[in-house]
Protein backbone atom coordinates (compact mmCIF):
# COMPACT_ATOMS: atom_id res chain seq x y z
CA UNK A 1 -0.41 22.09 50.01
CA UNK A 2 3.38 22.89 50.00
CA UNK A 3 4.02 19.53 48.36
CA UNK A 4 1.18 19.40 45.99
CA UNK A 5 3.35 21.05 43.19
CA UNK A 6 5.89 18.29 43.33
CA UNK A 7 3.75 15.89 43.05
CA UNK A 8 1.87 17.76 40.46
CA UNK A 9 5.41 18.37 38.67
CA UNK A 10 5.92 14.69 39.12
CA UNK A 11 2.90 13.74 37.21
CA UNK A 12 2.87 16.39 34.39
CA UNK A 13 7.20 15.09 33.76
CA UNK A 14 5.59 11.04 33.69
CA UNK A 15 3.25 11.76 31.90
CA UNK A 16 4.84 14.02 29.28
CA UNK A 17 7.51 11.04 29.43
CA UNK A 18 4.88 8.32 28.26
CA UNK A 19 3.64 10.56 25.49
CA UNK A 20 7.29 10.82 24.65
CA UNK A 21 7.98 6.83 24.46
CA UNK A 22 4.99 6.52 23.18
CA UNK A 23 5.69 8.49 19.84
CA UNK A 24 9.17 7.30 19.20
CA UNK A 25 7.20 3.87 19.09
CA UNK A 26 4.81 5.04 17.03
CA UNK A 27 7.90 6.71 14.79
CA UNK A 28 9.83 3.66 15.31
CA UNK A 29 6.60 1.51 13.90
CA UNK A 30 6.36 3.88 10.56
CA UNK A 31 10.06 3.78 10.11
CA UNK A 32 9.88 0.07 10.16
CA UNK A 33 6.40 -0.10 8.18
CA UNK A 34 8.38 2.04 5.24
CA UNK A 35 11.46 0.40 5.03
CA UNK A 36 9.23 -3.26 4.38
CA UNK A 37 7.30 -1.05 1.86
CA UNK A 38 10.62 -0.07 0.23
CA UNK A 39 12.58 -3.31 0.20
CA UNK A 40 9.09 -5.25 -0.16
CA UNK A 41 9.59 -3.97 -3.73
CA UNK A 42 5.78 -1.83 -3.29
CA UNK A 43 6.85 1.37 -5.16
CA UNK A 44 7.34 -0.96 -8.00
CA UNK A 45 3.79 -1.82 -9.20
CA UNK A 46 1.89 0.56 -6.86
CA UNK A 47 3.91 4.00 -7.69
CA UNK A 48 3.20 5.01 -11.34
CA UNK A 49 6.54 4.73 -13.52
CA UNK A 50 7.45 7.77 -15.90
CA UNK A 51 10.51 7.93 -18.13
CA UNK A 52 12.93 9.82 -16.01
CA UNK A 53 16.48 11.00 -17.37
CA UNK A 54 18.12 7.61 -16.91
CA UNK A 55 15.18 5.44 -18.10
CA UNK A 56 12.06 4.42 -16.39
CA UNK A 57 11.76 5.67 -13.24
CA UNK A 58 9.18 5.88 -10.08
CA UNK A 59 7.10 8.77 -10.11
CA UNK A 60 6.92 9.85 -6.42
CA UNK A 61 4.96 12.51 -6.82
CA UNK A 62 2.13 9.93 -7.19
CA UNK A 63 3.80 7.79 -4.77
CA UNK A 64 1.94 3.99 -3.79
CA UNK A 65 -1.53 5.95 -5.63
CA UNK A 66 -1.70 2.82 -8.01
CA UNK A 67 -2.74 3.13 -11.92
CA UNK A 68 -3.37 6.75 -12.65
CA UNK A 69 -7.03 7.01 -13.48
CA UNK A 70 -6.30 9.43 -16.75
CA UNK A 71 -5.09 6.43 -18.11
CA UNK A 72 -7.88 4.33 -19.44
CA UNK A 73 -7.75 0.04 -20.67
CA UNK A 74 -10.84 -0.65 -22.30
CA UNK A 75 -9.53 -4.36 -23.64
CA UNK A 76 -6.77 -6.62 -23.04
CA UNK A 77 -3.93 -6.67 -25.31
CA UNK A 78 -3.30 -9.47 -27.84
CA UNK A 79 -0.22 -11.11 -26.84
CA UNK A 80 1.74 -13.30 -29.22
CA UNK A 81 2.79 -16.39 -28.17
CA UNK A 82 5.51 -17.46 -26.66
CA UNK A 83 4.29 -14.20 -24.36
CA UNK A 84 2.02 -15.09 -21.39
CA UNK A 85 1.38 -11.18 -20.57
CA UNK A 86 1.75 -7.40 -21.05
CA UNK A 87 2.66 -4.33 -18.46
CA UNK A 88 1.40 -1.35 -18.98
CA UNK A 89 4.21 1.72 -19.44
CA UNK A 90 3.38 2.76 -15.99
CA UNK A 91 4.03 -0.50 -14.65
CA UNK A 92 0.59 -0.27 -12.98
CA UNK A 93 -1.54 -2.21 -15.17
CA UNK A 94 -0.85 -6.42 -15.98
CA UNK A 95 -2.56 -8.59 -18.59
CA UNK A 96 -2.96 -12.22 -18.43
CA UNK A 97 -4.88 -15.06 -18.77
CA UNK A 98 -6.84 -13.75 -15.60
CA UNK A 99 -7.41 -10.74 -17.52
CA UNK A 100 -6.51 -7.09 -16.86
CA UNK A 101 -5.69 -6.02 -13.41
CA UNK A 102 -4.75 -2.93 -11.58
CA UNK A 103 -2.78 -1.69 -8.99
CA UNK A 104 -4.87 -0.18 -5.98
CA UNK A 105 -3.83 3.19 -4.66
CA UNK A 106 -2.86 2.24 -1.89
CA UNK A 107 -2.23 5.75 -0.21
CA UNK A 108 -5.16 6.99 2.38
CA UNK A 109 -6.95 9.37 0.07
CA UNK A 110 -10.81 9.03 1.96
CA UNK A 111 -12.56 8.51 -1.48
CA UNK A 112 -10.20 6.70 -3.81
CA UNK A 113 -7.32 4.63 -1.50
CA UNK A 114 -8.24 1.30 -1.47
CA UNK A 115 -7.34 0.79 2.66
CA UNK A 116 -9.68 3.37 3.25
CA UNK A 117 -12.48 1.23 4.74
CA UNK A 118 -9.38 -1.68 5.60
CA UNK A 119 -8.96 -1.94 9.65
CA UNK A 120 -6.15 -3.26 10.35
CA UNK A 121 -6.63 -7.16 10.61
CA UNK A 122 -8.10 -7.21 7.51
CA UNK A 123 -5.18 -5.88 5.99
CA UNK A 124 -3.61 -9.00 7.99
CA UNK A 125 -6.21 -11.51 6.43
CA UNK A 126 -5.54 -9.94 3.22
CA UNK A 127 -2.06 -10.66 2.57
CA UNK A 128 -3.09 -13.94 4.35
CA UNK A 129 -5.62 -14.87 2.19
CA UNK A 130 -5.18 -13.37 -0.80
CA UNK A 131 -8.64 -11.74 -0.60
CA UNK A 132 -10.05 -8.20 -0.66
CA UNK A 133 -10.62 -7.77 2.78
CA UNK A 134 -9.69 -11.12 3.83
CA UNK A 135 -12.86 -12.02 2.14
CA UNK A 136 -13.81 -10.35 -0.79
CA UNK A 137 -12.52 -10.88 -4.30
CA UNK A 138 -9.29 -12.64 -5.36
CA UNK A 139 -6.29 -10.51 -5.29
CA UNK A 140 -4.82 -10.86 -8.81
CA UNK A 141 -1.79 -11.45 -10.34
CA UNK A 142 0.74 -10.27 -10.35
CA UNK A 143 0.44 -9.15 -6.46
CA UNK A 144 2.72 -11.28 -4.46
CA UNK A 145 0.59 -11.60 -1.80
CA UNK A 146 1.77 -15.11 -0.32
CA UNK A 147 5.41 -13.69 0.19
CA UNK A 148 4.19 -11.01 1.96
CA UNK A 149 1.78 -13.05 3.65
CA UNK A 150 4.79 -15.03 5.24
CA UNK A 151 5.66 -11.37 7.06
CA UNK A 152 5.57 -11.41 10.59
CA UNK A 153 2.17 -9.88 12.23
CA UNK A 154 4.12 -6.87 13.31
CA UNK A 155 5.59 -6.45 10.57
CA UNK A 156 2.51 -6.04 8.40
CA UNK A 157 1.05 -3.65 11.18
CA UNK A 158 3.82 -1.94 10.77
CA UNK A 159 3.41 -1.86 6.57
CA UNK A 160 -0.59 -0.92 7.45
CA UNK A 161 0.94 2.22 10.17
CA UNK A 162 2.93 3.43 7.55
CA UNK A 163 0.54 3.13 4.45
CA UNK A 164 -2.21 4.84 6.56
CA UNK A 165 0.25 8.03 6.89
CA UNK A 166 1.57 8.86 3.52
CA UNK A 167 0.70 11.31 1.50
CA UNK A 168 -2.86 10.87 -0.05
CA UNK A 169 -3.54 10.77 -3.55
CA UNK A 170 -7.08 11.31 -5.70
CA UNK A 171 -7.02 8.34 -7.62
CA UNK A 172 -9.76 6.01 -8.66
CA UNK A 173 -8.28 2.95 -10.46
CA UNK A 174 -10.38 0.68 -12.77
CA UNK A 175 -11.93 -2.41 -11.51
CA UNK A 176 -10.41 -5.49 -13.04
CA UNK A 177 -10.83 -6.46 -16.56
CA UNK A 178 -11.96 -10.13 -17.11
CA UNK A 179 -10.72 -12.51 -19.21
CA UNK A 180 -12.02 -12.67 -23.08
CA UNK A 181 -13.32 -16.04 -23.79
């Protein structure tokens, strides 16, 4: 029994060690997942803009929660020609000839973030496809979706890691507007 401690010792220090690598790969996997979110250009569409000192600017207090649902677009705007679409002032909200789309909140609020009911190859098939899902509706313009679809596997697990971690943020956005005829 003299050497059962040891061992016991032994076990508790390997174990505690696995937990250890295990989180800095799980850190090392969100640090990763938000530095493709940052460069990927993300906060851009899906992070409400506000006029800031300097100009337009990122609101991160509503950080990746898509177009804020106070905001309402009934119609799409008429758009003279040579001009092929409008932006909302947010930079959340894009009118074409597809019609009007929205940026998803993409943070993991339970009721309102779009990845809520994603697992984590869909999210795959998504930028894959170009789908909802991987199989649902058309992603619309003016998501990028086949450049990020050219990202490695890990690196979109790494994008889904980090997404499912942020902050969450109430946010319903609109459903899609379609086209006038």
């Amino acid at each position: 029994m003299r050497h059962a401690l040891p061992l016991l010792l032994k076990i508790a220090l390997l174990v505690s060690g696995t937990a250890s690598a295990q989180d800095n790969a799980d850190s090392a996997l969100v640090k990763r997942g938000e530095y493709l979110v940052t460069v990927g250009g993300c906060h851009d569409c899906h992070t409400p803009w506000t006029m800031g000192s300097s100009g337009p600017e990122p609101d991160m207090t509503r950080a990746l929660s898509g177009h804020p649902q106070d905001i309402a677009i009934k119609v799409a705007p008429t758009v003279p020609a040579p001009w092929g679409g409008a932006v909302s002032q947010t930079n959340t909200a894009w009118s074409g000839p597809w019609g009007v789309s929205f940026t998803a909140n993409l943070t993991p609020d339970p009721e309102t973030g779009v990845l809520r009911d994603f697992t984590e190859q869909q999210f795959i098939q998504t930028m894959r496809t170009g789908r909802h899902q991987g199989q649902g509706r058309q992603i619309l313009p003016p998501m990028p979706w086949p450049n990020y679809g050219r990202m490695t596997d890990e690196d979109l697990k790494a994008v889904f890691v980090y997404l499912r971690q942020v902050p969450p943020v109430k946010n319903k956005v609109p459903d899609p507007i379609p086209p006038t005829q």
